[in-house]
Every structure is written in structure tokens, then in C-alpha cells.
Protein backbone atom coordinates (compact mmCIF):
# COMPACT_ATOMS: atom_id res chain seq x y z
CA UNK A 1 107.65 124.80 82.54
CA UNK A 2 105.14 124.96 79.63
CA UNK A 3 105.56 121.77 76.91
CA UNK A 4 102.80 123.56 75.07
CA UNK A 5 101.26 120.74 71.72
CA UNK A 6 103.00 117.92 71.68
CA UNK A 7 102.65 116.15 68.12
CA UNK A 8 103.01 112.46 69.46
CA UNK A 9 100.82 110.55 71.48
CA UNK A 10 101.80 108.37 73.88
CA UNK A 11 100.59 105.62 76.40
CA UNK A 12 102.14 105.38 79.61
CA UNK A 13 101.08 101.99 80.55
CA UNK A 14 101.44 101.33 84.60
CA UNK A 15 101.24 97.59 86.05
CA UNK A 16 101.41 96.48 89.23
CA UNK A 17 99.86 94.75 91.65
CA UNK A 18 96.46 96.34 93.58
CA UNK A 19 97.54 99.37 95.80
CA UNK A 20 100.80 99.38 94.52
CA UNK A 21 100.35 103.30 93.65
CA UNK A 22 99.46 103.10 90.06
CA UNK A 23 96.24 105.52 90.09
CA UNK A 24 98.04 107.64 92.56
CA UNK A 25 100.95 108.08 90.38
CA UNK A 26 98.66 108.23 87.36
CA UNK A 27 96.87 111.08 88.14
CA UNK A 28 100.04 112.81 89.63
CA UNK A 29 100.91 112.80 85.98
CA UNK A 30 97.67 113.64 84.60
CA UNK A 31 97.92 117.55 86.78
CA UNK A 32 101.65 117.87 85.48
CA UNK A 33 100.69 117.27 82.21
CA UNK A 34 98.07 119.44 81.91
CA UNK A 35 99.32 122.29 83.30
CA UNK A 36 101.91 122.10 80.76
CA UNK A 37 99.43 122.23 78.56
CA UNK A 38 99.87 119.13 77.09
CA UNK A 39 96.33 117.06 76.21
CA UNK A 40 95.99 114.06 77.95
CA UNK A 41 93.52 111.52 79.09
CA UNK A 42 93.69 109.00 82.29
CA UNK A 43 92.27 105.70 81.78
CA UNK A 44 92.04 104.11 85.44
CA UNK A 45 91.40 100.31 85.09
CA UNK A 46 88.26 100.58 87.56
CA UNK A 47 86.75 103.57 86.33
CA UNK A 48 86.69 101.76 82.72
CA UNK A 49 85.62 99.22 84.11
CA UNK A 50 82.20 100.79 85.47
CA UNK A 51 82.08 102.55 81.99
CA UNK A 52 82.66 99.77 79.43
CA UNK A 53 83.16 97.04 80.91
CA UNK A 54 80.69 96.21 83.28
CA UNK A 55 79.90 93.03 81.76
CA UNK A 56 82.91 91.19 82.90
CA UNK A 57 84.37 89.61 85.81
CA UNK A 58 87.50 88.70 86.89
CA UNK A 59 88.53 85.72 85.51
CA UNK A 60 91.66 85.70 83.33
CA UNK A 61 89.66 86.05 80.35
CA UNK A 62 87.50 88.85 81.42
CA UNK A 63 90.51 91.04 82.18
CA UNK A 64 92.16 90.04 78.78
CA UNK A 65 89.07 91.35 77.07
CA UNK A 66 88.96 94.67 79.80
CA UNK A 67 92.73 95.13 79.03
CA UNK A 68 91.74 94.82 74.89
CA UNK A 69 89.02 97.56 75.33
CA UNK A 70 91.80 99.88 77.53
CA UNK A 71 94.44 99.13 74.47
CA UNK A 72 91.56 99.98 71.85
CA UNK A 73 90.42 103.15 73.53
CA UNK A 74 94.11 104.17 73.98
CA UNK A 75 95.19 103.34 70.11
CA UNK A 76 92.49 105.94 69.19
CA UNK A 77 93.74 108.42 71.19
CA UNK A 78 97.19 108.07 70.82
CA UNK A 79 96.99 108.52 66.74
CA UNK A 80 95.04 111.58 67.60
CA UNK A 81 98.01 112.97 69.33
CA UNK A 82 96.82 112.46 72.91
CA UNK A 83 98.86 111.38 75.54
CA UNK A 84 97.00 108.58 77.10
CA UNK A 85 97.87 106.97 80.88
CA UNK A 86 96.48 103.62 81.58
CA UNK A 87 96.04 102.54 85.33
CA UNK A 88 95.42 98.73 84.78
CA UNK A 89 97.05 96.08 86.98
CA UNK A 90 97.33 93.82 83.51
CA UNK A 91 98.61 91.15 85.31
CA UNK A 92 99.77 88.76 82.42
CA UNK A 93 102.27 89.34 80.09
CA UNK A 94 100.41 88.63 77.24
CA UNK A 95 98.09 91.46 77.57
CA UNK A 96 100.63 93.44 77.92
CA UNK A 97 102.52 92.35 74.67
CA UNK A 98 99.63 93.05 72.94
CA UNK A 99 99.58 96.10 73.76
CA UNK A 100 102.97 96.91 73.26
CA UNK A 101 102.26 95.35 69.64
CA UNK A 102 98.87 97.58 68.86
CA UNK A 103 100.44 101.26 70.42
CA UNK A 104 102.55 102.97 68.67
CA UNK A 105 104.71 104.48 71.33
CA UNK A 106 103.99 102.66 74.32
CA UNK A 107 105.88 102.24 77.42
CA UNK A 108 105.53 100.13 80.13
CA UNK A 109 105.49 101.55 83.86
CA UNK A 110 106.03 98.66 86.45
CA UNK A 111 104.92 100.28 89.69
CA UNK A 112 106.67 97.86 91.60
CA UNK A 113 105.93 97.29 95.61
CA UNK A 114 106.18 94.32 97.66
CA UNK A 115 102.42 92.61 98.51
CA UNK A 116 103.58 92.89 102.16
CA UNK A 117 103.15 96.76 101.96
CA UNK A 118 100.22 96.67 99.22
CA UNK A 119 98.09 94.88 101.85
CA UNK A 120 98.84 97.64 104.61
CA UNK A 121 97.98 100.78 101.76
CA UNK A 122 94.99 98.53 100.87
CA UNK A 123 92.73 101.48 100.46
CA UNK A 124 89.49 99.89 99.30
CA UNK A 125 89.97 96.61 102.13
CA UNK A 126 90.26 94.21 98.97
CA UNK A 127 93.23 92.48 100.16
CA UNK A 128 91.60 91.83 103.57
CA UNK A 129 88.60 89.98 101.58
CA UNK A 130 90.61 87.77 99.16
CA UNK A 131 92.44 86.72 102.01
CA UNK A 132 89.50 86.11 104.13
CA UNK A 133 88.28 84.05 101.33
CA UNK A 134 85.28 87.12 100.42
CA UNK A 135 86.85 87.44 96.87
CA UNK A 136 88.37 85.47 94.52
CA UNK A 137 90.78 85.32 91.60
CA UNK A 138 92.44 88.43 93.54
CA UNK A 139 95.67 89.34 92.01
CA UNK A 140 98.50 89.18 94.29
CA UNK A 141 96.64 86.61 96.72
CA UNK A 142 94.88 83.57 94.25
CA UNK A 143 95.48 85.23 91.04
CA UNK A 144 99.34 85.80 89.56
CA UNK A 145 101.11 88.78 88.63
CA UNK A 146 103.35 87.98 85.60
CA UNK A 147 105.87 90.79 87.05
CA UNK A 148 107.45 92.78 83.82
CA UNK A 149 110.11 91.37 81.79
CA UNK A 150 111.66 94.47 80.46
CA UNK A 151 109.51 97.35 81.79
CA UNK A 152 110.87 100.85 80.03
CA UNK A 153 110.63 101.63 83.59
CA UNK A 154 110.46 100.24 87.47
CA UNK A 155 108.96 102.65 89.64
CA UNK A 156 109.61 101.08 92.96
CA UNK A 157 106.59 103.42 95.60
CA UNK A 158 107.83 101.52 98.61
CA UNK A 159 111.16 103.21 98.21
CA UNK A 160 110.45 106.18 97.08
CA UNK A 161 108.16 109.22 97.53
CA UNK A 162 105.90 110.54 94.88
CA UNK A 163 107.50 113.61 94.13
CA UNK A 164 110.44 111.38 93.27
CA UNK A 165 108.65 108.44 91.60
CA UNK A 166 106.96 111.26 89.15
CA UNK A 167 110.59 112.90 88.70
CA UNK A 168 111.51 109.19 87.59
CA UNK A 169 108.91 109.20 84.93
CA UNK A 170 109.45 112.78 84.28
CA UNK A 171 112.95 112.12 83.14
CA UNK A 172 111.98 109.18 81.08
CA UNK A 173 109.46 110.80 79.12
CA UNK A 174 112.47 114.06 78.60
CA UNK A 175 114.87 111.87 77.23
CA UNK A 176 112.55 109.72 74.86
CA UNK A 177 111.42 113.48 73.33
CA UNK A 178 107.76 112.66 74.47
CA UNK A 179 107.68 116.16 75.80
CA UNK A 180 110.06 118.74 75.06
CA UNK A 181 113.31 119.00 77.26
């Protein structure tokens, strides 16, 4: 299955709490997509972080101005024709209106799983810290998550495998003529 140029950029925003499967399903994407030669670039919440946002914390208002720099960095990509996936647990709704309101074609990915089975995945021990009091403002634990309104999708990775939660997205992109049928 080659897609070969595609003309439109898009950004595949996914949400969801920590260890919900966002990166994993992000950069399940990213090796489809490129072997179908389609351009694309992967912007994982933590690795912008290190890159251009070291300067902030996690209060709310230092991941309103992280998810601002992700949505800035994505708008220039996307008019260039690149398809952009963000991996950013954006937990408020308001960041993610905005960017809903500054992308073009944007859709919202809630990777959906309950914080029950994101605490056993827990792959970097966070949730073991915030609830041993280590960390703070820790989504899921003593920070919300505004869950999704009206995601374009709901990928739910606690009830599905990856294979299928990719299909999912797959599909969606298909039908919306972000890639070629």
C-alpha cells in the first residue's frame, strides 16, 4: 500500500492520560506512514519537552504554554504539507480548543484507558511517585484530565490491541481523504 505525496497536512492530536498508549500508538503511525511514503513528523510531548521546553514545569500554566509551542510547531508543519502527530496528554480542554482553532485539519485522538490499568503499564514508575507523594500536579492522580468532549476519535488500548487500535485510526484518516483510499 503506497499513499505516495499527500497535498494536506494534518495533525493527529492524541490525549490521554500518562501510559494510556499515546506514544506507543504514535509512533505505530509514524512507521505506517512512512513507509507509505507519506512525510511525517512525531511530536512526543516529553521529547519536546527536553527540546523546547525545558524551562517549564508542570503547573497548569506551564503545560498551556508547552501545549502552545506543540500547536505552533505543528501549524508550521501542517501548511507545509506535513502530516504532524502530537503525543501530548493536554489535559484541559482549553488547550485543546485552541488547537483545534489554530490547525487547519486537526483531529483529536482520545486514547482512552482506565487509570486502574495506566498505573499497572506505568512504564517510567511515575504513577507510583505521585501517589507516594514524590511528584506533584500528576495528571490522573492530583492533577485533572478534562476527558474529550467530542474526540473525532476514542481509541480505547485497554480493549483493544494495537494492530487494531492503528486499524481504527487507519480507517479514520481513509474516509476523511487524509491519505488516499
Amino acid at each position: 500500500m503506497n499513499y505516495g505525496n499527500q497535498k494536506k497536512g494534518v495533525v493527529l492530536w492524541f490525549t490521554g492520560l500518562p501510559a494510556s498508549g499515546k506514544t506507543t500508538l504514535g509512533k505505530a503511525m509514524l512507521s505506517i506512514l512512512r513507509l507509505n511514503n507519506i512525510q511525517v513528523e512525531l511530536l512526543d510531548g516529553d521529547e519536546v519537552r527536553q527540546g523546547i521546553s525545558f524551562d517549564l514545569g508542570f503547573s497548569k500554566e506551564d503545560r498551556e504554554k508547552h501545549a502552545k509551542r506543540v500547536v505552533y510547531i505543528s501549524k508550521l508543519l501542517e501548511r507545509n504539507g506535513v502530516f504532524v502527530i502530537v503525543t501530548l496528554i493536554s489535559p484541559y480542554k482549553e488547550t485543546r480548543e485552541y488547537a483545534r482553532k489554530n490547525l487547519q485539519n486537526f483531529v483529536e485522538i482520545h486514547v482512552k484507558a482506565p487509570v486502574e490499568v495506566c498505573i499497572k503499564r506505568d512504564p517510567k514508575g511515575l504513577y507510583k511517585k505521585a501517589l507516594n507523594g514524590e511528584i506533584h500536579n500528576f495528571t490522573g492522580i492530583d492533577d485533572p484530565y478534562e476527558e474529550p468532549e467530542n474526540p473525532e476519535l476514542i481509541i480505547e488500548t485497554s480493549k483493544y490491541n494495537i494492530d487494531q487500535c492503528v486499524g481504527q485510526i487507519l480507517h479514520y484518516i481513509k474516509i476523511r481523504d487524509f491519505i488516499p483510499k
